[in-house]
Protein backbone atom coordinates (compact mmCIF):
# COMPACT_ATOMS: atom_id res chain seq x y z
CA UNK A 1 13.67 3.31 5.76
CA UNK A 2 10.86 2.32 7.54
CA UNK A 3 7.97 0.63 5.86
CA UNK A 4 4.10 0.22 6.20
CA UNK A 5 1.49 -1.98 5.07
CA UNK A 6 -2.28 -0.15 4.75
CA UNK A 7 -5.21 -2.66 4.04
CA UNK A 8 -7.98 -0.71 2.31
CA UNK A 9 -5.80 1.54 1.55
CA UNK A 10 -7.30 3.00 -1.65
CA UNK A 11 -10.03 4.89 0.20
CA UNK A 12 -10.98 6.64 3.54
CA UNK A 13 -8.82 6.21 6.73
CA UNK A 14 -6.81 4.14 4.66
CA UNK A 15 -6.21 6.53 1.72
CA UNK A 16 -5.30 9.04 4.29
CA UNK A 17 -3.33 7.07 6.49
CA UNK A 18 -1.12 6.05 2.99
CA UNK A 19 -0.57 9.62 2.31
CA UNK A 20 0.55 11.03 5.50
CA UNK A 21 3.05 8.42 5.96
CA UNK A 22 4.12 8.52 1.97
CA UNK A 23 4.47 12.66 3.00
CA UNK A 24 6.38 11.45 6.18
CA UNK A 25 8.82 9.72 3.68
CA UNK A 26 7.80 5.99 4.72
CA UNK A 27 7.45 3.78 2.03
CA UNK A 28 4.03 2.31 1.32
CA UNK A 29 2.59 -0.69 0.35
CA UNK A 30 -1.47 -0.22 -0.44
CA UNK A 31 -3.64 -3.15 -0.69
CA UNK A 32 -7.10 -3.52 -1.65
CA UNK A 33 -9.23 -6.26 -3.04
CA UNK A 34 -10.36 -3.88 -5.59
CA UNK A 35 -7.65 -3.34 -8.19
CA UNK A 36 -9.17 -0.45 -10.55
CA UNK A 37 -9.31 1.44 -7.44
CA UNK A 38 -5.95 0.83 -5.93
CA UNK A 39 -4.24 2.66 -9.52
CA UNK A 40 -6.95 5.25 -8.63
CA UNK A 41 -5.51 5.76 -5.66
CA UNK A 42 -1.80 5.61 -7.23
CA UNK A 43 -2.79 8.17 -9.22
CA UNK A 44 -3.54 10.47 -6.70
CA UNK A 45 -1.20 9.76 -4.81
CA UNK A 46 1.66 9.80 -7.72
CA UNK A 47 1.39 13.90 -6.93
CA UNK A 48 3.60 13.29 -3.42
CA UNK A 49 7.19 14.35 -3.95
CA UNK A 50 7.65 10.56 -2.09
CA UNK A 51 5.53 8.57 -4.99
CA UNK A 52 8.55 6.50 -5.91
CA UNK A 53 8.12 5.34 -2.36
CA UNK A 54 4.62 3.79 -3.10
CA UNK A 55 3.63 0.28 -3.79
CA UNK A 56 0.01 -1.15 -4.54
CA UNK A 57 -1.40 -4.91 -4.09
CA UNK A 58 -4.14 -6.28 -4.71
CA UNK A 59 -5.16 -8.61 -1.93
CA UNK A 60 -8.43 -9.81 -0.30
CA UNK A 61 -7.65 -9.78 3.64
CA UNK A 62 -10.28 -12.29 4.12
CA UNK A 63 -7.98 -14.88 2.12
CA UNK A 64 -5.62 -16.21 4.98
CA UNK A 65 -3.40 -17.32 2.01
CA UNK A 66 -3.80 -13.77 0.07
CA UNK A 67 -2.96 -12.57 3.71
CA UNK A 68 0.05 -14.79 3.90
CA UNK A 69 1.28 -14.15 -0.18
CA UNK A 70 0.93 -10.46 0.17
CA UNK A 71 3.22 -10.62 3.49
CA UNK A 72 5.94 -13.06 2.11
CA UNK A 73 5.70 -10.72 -1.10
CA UNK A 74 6.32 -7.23 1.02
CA UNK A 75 9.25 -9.35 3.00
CA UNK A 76 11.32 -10.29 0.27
CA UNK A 77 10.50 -7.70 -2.96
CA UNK A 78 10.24 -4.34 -0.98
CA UNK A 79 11.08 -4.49 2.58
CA UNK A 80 10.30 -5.48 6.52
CA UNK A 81 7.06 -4.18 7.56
């Protein structure tokens, strides 16, 4: 299974990048630095037949070390980017 990481993925481009690849049957990690709207997101999203294949994180991508975290995090709890 084939995984991807989305950065802002809670809205826009990212929101719609997460749920083409979540219909595609990729499983998908979400990150924002916003948390309340990452479970928004989740709970849109939570309507694809493939929700069991979605992850959120909260993360600030301007944080090398959130950057870094986040990574090691995906690696070892979910799967190789």
């Amino acid at each position: 299974m084939q995984t991807i990481w989305i950065t802002g993925g809670s809205s826009g481009i990212g929101y719609a990048t997460a749920k083409e690849f979540l219909s595609n049957g990729w499983q998908v990690i979400i990150s924002s630095s916003n948390n309340e709207k990452l479970e928004a997101a989740k709970k849109k999203l939570s309507k694809n037949k493939n929700s069991n294949l979605l992850h959120i994180i909260t993360c600030d991508i301007s944080l090398k070390k959130n950057v870094y975290d986040t990574i090691d995090y995906i690696e070892n709890k979910i799967g190789k980017i």
